[in-house]
Protein backbone atom coordinates (compact mmCIF):
# COMPACT_ATOMS: atom_id res chain seq x y z
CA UNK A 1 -268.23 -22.29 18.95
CA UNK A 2 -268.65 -22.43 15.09
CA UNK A 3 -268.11 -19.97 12.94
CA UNK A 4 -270.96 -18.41 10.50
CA UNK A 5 -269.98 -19.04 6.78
CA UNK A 6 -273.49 -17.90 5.98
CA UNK A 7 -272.13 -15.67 3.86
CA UNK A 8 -269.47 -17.06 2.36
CA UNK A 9 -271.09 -17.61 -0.99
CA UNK A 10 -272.50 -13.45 -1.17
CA UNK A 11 -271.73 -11.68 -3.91
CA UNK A 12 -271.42 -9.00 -1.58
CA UNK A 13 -268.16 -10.77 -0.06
CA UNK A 14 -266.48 -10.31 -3.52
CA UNK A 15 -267.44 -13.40 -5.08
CA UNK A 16 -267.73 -12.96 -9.03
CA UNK A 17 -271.37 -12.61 -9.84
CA UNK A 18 -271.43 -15.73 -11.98
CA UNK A 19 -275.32 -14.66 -12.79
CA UNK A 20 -274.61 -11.70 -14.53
CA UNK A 21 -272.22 -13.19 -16.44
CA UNK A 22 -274.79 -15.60 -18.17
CA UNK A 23 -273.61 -18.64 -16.39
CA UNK A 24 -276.36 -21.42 -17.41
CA UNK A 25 -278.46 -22.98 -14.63
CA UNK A 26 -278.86 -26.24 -16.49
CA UNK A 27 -276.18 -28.72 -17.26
CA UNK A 28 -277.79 -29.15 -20.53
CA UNK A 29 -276.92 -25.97 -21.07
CA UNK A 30 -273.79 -25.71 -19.96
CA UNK A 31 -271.45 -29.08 -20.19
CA UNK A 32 -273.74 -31.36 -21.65
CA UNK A 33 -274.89 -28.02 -24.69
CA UNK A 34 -272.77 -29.88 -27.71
CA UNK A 35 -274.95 -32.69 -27.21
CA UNK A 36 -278.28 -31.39 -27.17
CA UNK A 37 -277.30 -27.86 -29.19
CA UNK A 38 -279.49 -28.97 -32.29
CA UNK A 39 -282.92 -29.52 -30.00
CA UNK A 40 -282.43 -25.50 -29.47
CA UNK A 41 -283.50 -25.31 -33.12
CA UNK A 42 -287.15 -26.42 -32.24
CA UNK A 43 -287.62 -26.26 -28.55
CA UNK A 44 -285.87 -23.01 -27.52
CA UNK A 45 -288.28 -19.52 -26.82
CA UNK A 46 -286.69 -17.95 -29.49
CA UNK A 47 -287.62 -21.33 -31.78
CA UNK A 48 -291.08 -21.19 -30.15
CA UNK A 49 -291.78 -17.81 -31.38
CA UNK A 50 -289.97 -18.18 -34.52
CA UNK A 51 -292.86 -21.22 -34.96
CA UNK A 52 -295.38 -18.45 -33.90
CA UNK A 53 -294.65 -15.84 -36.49
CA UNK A 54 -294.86 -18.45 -39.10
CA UNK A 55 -297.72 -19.85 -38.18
CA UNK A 56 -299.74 -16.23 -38.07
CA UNK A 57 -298.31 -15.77 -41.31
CA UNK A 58 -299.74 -18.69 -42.67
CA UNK A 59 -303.35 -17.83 -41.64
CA UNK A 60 -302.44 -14.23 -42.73
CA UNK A 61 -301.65 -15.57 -46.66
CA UNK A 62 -304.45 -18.65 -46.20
CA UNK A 63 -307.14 -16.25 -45.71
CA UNK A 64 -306.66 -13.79 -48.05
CA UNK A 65 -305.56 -16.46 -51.15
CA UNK A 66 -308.53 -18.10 -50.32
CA UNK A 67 -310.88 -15.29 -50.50
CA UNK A 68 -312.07 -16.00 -47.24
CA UNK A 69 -313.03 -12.34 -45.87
CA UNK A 70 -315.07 -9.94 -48.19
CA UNK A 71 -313.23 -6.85 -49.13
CA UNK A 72 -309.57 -7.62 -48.36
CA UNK A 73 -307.34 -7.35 -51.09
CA UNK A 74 -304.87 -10.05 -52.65
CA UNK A 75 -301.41 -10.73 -52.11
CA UNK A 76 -299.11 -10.51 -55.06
CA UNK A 77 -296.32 -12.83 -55.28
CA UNK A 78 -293.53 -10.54 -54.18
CA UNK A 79 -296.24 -10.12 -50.59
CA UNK A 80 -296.05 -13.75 -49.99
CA UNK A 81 -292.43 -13.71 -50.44
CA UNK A 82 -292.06 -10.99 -48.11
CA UNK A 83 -294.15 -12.44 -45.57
CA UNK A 84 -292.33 -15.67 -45.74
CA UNK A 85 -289.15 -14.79 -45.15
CA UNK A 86 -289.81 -13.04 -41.94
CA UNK A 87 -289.82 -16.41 -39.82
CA UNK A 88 -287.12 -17.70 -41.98
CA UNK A 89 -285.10 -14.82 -41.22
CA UNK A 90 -285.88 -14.64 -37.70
CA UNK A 91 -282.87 -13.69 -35.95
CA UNK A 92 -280.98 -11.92 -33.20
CA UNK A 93 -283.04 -8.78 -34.14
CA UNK A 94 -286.35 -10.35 -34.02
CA UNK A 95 -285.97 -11.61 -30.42
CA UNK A 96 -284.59 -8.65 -29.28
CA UNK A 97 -287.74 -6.78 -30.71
CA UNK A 98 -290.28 -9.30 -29.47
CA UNK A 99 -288.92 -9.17 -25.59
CA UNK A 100 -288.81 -5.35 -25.53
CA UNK A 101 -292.56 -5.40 -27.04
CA UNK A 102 -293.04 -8.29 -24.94
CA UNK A 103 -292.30 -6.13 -21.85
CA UNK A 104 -295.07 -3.94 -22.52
CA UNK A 105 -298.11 -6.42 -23.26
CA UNK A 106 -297.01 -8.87 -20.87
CA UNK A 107 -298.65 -11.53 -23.49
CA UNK A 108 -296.27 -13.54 -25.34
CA UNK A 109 -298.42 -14.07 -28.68
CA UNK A 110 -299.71 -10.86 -28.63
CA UNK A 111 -295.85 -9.39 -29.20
CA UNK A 112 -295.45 -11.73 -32.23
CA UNK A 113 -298.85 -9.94 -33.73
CA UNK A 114 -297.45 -6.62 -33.26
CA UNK A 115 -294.14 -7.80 -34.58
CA UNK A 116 -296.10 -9.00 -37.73
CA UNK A 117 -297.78 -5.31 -37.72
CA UNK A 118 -294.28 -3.90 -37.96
CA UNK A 119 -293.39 -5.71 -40.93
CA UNK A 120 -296.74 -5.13 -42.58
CA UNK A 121 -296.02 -1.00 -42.24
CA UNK A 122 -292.08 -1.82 -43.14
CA UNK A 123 -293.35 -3.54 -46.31
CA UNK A 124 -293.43 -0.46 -48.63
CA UNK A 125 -289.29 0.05 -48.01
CA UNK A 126 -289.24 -3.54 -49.33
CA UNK A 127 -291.31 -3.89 -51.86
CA UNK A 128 -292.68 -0.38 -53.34
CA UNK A 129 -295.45 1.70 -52.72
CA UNK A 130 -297.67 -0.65 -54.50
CA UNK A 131 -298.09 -3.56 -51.82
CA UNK A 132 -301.14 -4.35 -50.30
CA UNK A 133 -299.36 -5.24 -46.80
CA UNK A 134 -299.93 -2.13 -44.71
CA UNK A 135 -303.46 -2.67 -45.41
CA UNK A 136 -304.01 -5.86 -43.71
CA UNK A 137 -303.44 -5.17 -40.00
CA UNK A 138 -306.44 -6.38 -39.23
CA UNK A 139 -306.30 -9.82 -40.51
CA UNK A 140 -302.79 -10.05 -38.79
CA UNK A 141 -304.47 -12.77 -35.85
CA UNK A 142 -308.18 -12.37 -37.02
CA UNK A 143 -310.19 -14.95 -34.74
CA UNK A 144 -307.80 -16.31 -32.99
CA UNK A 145 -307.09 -17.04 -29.44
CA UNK A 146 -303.35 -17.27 -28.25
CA UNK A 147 -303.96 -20.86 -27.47
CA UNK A 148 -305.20 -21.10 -31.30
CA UNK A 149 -301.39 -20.30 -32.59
CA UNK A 150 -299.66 -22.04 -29.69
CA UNK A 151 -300.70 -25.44 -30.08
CA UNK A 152 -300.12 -25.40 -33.58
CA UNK A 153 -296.23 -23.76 -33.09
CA UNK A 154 -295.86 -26.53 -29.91
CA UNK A 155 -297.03 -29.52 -33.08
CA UNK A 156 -294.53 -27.98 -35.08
CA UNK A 157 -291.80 -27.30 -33.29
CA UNK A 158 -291.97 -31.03 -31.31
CA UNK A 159 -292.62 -32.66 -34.64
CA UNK A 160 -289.81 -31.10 -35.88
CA UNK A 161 -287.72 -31.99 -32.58
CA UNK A 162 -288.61 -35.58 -32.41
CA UNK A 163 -288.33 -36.75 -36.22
CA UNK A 164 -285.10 -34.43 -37.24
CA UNK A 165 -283.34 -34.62 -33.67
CA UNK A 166 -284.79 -37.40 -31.44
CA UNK A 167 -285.60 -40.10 -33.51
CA UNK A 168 -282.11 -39.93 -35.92
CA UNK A 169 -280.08 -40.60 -32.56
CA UNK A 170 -282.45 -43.21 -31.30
CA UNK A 171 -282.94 -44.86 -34.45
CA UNK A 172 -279.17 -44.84 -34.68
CA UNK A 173 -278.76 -46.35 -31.76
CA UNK A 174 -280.79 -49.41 -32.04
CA UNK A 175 -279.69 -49.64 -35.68
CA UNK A 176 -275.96 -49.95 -33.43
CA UNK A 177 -277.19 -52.63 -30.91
CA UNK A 178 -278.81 -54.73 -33.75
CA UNK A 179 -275.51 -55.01 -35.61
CA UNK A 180 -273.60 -55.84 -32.38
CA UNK A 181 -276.61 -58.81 -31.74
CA UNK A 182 -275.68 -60.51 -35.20
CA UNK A 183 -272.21 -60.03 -34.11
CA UNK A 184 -273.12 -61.99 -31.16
CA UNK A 185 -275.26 -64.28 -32.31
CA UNK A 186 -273.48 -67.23 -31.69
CA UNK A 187 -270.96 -66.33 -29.15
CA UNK A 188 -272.81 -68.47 -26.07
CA UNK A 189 -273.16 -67.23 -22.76
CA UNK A 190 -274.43 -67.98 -19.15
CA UNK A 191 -277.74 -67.00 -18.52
CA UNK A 192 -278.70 -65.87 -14.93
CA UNK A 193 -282.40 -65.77 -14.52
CA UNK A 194 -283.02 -64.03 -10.70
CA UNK A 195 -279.02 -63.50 -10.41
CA UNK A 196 -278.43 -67.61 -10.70
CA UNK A 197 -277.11 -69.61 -13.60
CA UNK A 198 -279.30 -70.65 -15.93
CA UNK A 199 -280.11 -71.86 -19.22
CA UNK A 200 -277.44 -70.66 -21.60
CA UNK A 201 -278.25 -68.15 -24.41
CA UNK A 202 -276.20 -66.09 -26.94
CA UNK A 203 -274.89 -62.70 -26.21
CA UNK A 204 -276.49 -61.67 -29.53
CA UNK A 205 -279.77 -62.99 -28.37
CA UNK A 206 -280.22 -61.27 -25.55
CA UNK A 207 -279.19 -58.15 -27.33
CA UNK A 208 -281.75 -58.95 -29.88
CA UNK A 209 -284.50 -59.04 -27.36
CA UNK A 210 -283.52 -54.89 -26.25
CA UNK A 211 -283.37 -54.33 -29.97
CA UNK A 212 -286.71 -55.73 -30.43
CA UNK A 213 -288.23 -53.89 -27.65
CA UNK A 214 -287.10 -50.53 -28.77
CA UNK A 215 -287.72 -50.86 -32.37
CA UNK A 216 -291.33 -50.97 -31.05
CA UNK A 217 -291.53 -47.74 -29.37
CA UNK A 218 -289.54 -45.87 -32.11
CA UNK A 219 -292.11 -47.19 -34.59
CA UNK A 220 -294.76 -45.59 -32.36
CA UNK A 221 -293.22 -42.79 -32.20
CA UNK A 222 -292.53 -42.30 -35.55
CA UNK A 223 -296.42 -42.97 -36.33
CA UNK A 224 -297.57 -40.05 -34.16
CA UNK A 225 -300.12 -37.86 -35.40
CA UNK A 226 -299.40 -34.13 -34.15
CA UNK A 227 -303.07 -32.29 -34.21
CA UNK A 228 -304.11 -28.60 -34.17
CA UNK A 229 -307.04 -26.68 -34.23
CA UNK A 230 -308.02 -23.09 -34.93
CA UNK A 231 -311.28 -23.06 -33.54
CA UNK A 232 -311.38 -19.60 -31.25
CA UNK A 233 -312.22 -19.14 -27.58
CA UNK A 234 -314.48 -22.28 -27.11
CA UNK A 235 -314.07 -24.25 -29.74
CA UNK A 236 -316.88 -23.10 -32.02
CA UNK A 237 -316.02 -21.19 -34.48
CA UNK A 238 -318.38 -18.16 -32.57
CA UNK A 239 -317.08 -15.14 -33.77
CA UNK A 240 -315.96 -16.30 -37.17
CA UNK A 241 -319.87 -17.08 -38.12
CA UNK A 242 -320.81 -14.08 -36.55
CA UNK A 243 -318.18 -11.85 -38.62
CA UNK A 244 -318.44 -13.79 -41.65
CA UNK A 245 -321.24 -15.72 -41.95
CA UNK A 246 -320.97 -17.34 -45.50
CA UNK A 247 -317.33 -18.80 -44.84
CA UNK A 248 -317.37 -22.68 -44.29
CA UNK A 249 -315.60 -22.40 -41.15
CA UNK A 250 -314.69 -26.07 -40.38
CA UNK A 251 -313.30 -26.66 -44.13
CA UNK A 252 -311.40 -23.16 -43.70
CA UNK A 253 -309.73 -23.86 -40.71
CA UNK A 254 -309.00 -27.89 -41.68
CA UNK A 255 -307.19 -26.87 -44.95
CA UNK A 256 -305.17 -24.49 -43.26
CA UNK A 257 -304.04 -27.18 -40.37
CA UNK A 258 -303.12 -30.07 -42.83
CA UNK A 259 -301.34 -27.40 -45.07
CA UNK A 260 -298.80 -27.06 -42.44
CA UNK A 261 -298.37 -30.63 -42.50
CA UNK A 262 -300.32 -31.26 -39.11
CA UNK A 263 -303.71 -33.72 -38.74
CA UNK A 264 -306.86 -31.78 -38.23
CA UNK A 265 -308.67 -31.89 -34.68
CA UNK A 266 -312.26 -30.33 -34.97
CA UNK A 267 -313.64 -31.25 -31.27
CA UNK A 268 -312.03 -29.13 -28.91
CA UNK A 269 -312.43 -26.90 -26.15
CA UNK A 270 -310.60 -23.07 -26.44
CA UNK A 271 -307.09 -25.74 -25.91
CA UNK A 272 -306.48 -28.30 -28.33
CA UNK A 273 -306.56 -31.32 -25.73
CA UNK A 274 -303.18 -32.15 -25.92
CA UNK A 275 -303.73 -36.01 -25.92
CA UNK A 276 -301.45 -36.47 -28.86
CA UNK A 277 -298.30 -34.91 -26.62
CA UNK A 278 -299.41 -37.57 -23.59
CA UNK A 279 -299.20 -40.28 -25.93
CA UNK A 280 -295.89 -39.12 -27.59
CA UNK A 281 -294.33 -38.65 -24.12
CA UNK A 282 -295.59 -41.88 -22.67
CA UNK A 283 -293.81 -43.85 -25.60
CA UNK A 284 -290.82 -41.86 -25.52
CA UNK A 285 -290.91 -42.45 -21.95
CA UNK A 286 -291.04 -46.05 -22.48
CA UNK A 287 -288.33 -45.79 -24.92
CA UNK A 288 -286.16 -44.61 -21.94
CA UNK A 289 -287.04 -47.31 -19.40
CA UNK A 290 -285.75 -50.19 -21.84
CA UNK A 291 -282.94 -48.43 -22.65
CA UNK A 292 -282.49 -47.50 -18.82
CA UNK A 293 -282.61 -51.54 -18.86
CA UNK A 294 -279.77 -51.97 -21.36
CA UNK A 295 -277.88 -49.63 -19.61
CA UNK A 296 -278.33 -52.00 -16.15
CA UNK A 297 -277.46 -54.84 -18.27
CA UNK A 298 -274.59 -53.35 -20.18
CA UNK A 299 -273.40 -52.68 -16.60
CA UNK A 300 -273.52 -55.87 -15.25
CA UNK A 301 -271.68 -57.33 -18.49
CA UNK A 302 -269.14 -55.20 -17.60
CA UNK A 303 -268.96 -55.94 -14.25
CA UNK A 304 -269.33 -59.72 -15.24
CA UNK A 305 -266.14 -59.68 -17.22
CA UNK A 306 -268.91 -60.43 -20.08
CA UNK A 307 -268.12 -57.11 -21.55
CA UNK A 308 -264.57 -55.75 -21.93
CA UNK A 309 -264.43 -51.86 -22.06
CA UNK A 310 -262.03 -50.32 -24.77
CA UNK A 311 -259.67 -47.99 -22.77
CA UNK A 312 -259.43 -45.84 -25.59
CA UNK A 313 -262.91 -45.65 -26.19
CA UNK A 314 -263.98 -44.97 -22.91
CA UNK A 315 -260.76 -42.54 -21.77
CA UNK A 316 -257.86 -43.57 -19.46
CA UNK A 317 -259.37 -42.04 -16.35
CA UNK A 318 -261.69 -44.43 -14.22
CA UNK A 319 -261.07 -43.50 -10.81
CA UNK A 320 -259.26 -40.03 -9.50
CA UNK A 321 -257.52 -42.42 -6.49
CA UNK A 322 -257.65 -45.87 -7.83
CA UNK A 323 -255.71 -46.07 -11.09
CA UNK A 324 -256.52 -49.53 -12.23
CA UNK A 325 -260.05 -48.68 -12.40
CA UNK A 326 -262.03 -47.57 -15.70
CA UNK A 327 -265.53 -47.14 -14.85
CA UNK A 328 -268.71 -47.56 -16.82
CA UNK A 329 -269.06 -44.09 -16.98
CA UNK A 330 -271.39 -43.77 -20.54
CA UNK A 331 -274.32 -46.44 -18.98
CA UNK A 332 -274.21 -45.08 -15.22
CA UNK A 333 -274.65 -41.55 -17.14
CA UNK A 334 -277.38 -42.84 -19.12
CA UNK A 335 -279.52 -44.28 -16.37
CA UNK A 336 -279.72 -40.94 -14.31
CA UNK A 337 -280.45 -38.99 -17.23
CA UNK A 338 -282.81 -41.49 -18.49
CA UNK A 339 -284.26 -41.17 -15.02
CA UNK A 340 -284.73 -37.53 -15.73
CA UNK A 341 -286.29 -37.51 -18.82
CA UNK A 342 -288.90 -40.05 -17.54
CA UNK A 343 -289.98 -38.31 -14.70
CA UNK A 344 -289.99 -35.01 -16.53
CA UNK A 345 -292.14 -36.82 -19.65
CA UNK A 346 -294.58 -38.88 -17.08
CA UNK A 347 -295.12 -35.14 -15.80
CA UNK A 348 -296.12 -33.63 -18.65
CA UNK A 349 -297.76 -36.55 -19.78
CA UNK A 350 -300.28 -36.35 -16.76
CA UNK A 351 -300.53 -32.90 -16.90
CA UNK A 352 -301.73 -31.89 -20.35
CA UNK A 353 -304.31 -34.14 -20.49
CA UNK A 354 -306.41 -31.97 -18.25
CA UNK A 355 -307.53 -28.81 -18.25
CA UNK A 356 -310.56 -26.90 -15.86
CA UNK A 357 -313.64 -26.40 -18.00
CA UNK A 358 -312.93 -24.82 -21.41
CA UNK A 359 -309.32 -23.59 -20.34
CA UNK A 360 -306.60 -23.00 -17.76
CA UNK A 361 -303.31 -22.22 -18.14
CA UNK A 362 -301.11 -25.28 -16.34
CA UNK A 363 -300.17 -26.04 -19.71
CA UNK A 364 -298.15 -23.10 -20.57
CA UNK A 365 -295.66 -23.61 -18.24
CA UNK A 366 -295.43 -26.92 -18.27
CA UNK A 367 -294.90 -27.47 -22.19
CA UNK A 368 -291.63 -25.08 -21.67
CA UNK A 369 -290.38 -28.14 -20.53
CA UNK A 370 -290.87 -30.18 -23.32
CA UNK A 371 -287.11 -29.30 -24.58
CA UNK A 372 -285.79 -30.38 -21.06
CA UNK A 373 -287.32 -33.83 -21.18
CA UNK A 374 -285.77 -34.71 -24.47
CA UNK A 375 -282.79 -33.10 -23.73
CA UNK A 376 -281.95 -35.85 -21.12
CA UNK A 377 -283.07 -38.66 -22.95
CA UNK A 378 -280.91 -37.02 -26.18
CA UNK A 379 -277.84 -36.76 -23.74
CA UNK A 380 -278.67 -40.51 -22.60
CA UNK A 381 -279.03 -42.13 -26.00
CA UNK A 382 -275.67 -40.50 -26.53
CA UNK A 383 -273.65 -41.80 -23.77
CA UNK A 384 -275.48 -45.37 -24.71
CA UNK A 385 -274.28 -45.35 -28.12
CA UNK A 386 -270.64 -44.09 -27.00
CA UNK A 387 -270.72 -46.93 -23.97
CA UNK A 388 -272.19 -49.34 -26.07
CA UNK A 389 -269.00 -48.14 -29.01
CA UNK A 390 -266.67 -48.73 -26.22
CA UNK A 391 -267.26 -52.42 -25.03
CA UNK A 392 -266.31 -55.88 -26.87
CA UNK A 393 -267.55 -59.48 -26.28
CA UNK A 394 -265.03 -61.18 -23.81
CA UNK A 395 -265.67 -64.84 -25.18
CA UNK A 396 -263.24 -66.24 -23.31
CA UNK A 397 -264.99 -65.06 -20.35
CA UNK A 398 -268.05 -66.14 -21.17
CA UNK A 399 -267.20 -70.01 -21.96
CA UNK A 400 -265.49 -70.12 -18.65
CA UNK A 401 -268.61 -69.30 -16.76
CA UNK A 402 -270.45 -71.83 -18.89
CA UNK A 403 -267.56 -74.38 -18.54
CA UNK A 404 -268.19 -74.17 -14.00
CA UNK A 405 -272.19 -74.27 -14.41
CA UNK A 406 -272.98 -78.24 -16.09
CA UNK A 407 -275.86 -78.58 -13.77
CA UNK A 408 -277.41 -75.72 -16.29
CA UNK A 409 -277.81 -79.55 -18.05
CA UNK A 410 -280.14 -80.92 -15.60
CA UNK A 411 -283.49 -78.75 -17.54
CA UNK A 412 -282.05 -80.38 -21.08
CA UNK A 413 -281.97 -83.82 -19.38
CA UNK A 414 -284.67 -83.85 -17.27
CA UNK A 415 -287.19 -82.78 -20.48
CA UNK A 416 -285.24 -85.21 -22.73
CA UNK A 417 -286.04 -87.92 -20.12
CA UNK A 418 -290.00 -86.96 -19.92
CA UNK A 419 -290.21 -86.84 -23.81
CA UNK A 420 -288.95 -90.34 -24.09
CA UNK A 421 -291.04 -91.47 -21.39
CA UNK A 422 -294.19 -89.73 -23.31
CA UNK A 423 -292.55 -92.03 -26.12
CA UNK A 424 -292.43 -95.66 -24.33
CA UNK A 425 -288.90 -95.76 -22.71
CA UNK A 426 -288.64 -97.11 -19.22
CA UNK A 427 -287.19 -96.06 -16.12
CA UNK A 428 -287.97 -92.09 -17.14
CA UNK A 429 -290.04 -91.81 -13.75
CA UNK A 430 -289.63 -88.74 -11.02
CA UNK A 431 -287.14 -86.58 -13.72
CA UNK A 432 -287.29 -83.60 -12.29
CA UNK A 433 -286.70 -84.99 -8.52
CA UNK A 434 -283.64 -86.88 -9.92
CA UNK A 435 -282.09 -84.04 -11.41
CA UNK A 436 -283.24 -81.95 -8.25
CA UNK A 437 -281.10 -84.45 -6.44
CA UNK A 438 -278.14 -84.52 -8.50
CA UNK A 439 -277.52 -80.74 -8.92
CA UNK A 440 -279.42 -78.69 -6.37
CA UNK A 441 -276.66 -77.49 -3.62
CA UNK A 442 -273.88 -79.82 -5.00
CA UNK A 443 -270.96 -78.64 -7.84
CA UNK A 444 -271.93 -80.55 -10.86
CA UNK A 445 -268.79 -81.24 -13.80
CA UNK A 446 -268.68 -82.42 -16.76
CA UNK A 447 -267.64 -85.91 -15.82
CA UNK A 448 -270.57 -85.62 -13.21
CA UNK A 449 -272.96 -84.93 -15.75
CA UNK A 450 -272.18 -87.83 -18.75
CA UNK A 451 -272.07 -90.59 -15.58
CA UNK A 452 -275.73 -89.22 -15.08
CA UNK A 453 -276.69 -89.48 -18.47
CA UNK A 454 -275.21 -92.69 -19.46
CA UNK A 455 -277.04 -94.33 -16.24
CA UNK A 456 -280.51 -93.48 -17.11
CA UNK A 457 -281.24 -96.31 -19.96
CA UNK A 458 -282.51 -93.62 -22.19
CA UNK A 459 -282.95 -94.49 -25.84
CA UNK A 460 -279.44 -94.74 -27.70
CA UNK A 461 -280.06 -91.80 -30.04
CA UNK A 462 -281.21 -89.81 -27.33
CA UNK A 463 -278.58 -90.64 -25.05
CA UNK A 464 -275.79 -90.08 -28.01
CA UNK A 465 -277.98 -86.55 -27.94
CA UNK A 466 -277.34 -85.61 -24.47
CA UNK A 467 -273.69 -86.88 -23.81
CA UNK A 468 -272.35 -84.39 -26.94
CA UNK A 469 -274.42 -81.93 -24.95
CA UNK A 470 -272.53 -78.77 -22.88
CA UNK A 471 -273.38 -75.81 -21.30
CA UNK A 472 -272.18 -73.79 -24.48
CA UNK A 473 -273.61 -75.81 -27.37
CA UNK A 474 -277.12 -75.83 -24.87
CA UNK A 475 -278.45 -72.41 -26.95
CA UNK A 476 -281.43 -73.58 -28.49
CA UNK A 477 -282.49 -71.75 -31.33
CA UNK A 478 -280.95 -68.45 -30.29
CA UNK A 479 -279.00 -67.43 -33.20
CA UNK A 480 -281.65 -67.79 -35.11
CA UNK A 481 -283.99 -65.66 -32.68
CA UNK A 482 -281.53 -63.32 -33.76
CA UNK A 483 -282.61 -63.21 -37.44
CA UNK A 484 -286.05 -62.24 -36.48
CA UNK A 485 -284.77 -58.75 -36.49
CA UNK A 486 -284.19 -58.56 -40.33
């Protein structure tokens, strides 16, 4: 009979409580943290919130310097100053504050308004009796909705997480494989179209191609608008005309959106629809499955003998039984977190687009994620760039594989053969079938291939062509394919 080992993990049993010492739940924050640290700057609570005080601050000092609500008085320099500072300085302290004030209203946004309110009444220890800041509780979130200062802090802080985080790494990245493609440019190598030798290439030119295809999607990305709105519960403006009738609402509220450096979005319902974060995600998505296809690739070299990995570079330690072994490591990392990310960012991609009538809350939850999916595609670009850092062209390799494959020959021939039949040369007839014959199934050599050649009658100059033909000297125009990327 076994025995129960149900509770062999308990606390109870005397195991440490590894919970209540803070252990992290995620690996991105726990081994993988020095890699991703920086996205904590932008996509953390505390960075969230931090967004959110700023951004109520904003419409705090917008309003009032623009005269916007009769009665209220002005801000003096030194109040602007004060007010500014708070979500620069927003520290240890502030989060501290904001969860034990959260704990009472149970409402995120609504603990960063009374959190303003506090600063407002601290404002005279600061400044002097004389400032006007204790006066304006009121305008503290003045018609606005929660949703009306969230999307705005979720455009700021994911702006500021993709163009100062994600897209240096990335860009750095391709920026890497583009200098390795003109490295490669002419080193010639074995094609294998559907796993089978094929029509040579260039190492470099096949690089090319991934550098190509992700320059594409960081350009997208790096064009992406990021739109807000402060519009109130339904997207009309209601109770702003209502309270303050001769304020040009639209104007008001578009100033203040492009002052914080964000594109103006005037149709909405109570949410901001969120279409600009399901386009971001898709191409960042994207972005992952080609590099999730470099990564394959890069494999493959390696396992090809194509590639040669740099024992230094990629650490002495391949296998813990088989000590000859030094495993790709840095691409078979990047796939699964590349995985990740994509699955995380096709989620939130399909999920923010919709949302029941004028507004449900599926968004909330799901845009706490947003630091997640970038994480893995941060830690993924990172382990690219240090796999991709750790491999060099075997060339020797390379031209032996291309040295065993001359019946890649037979497509050069066989087109050669139909052009100089377009041209008036005899005996050119059934090309394909005669190459077909000679190299399907059958081990074609050099040797092979010249007695082919030099028995077809083909036109001197073409057959002087062919016979200084071989596999590696059969690249086409690839190096110069190559120079498309400058």
């Amino acid at each position: 009979m076994s025995e129960d080992w149900s509770g062999l993990f308990s606390t109870a049993d005397g195991y440490t409580d590894l919970a209540a010492r803070g252990e992290p739940l995620s690996p991105l924050d726990g081994r993988y943290r020095p890699v991703v640290a920086h996205l904590a700057d932008f996509l953390s609570e505390a960075a969230l919130n931090r967004a959110r005080v700023h951004v109520e601050v904003e419409w705090l000092i917008h309003l009032l310097d623009h005269r916007v609500l009769p009665g209220a008085p002005s801000l003096s320099e030194a109040d602007r100053t004060y007010l500014r500072r708070i979500p620069v300085e927003f520290g240890d302290a502030d989060i501290e504050r904001l969860a034990g004030i959260e704990a009472r209203t149970r409402h995120d946004v609504k603990a960063v308004e009374y959190l303003l309110k506090e600063y407002l009444d601290a404002a005279p220890d600061a400044l002097g009796p004389d400032t006007v800041l204790p006066q304006v509780h009121e305008v503290v979130h003045i018609f606005c909705t929660s949703e009306d200062i969230n999307n705005l802090s979720y455009a700021l802080t994911v702006k500021a997480a993709v163009e100062q985080v994600w897209l240096p790494a990335a860009d750095a990245l391709v920026d890497h494989l583009a200098d390795m493609a003109r490295a490669g440019a002419k080193v010639p190598m074995l094609a294998h179209t559907h796993g089978q030798p094929a029509t040579p290439v260039t190492m470099g030119k096949e690089l090319a191609v991934f550098v190509h295809r992700l320059r594409r999607q960081l350009a997208r990305v790096a064009g992406t608008e990021y739109l807000g709105k402060v519009n109130g519960a339904t997207g009309t403006w209601a109770a702003h005309v209502v309270s303050v009738p001769g304020a040009d609402w639209p104007e008001v509220t578009r100033e203040f959106v492009e002052s914080l450096g964000l594109v103006w979005n005037p149709i909405t319902t109570q949410i901001e629809s969120h279409d600009w974060q399901s386009e971001l995600y898709g191409d960042i998505a994207r972005f992952n499955r080609i590099a999730h296809n470099l990564a394959t690739d890069c494999w493959t070299y390696i396992s090809m003998g194509y590639f040669h990995q740099n024992l230094a570079a990629q650490g002495s330690t391949g296998s813990s039984t088989m000590p000859h072994k030094v495993n790709p490591i840095r691409f078979e990392n990047a796939e699964a977190n590349l995985e990740v990310s994509s699955a995380l960012l096709d989620s939130l991609a399909a999920t923010l687009v919709t949302s029941r009538m004028q507004r449900d809350l599926t968004d909330s939850t799901t845009q706490r994620n947003i630091g997640v999916a970038l994480g893995h595609s941060l830690l993924a670009i990172d382990n690219l760039s240090r796999g991709l850092a750790g491999v060099d062209m075997d060339e020797a390799r390379m031209a032996a594989d291309l040295d065993a494959n001359w019946a890649v020959l037979g497509e050069a021939v066989q087109q050669a053969m139909r052009a100089a039949s377009i041209a008036g040369a005899t005996g050119m007839a059934n090309p394909y079938e005669r190459l077909k014959e000679l190299t399907r199934g059958h081990t074609v050599s050099g040797e092979d291939m010249r007695a082919f050649i030099a028995d077809l009658g083909l036109p001197a100059d073409v057959e002087e062509r062919l016979l200084a033909l071989t596999p590696a000297s059969y690249t086409g125009l690839a190096d110069r394919v190559v120079d498309f990327l400058d």
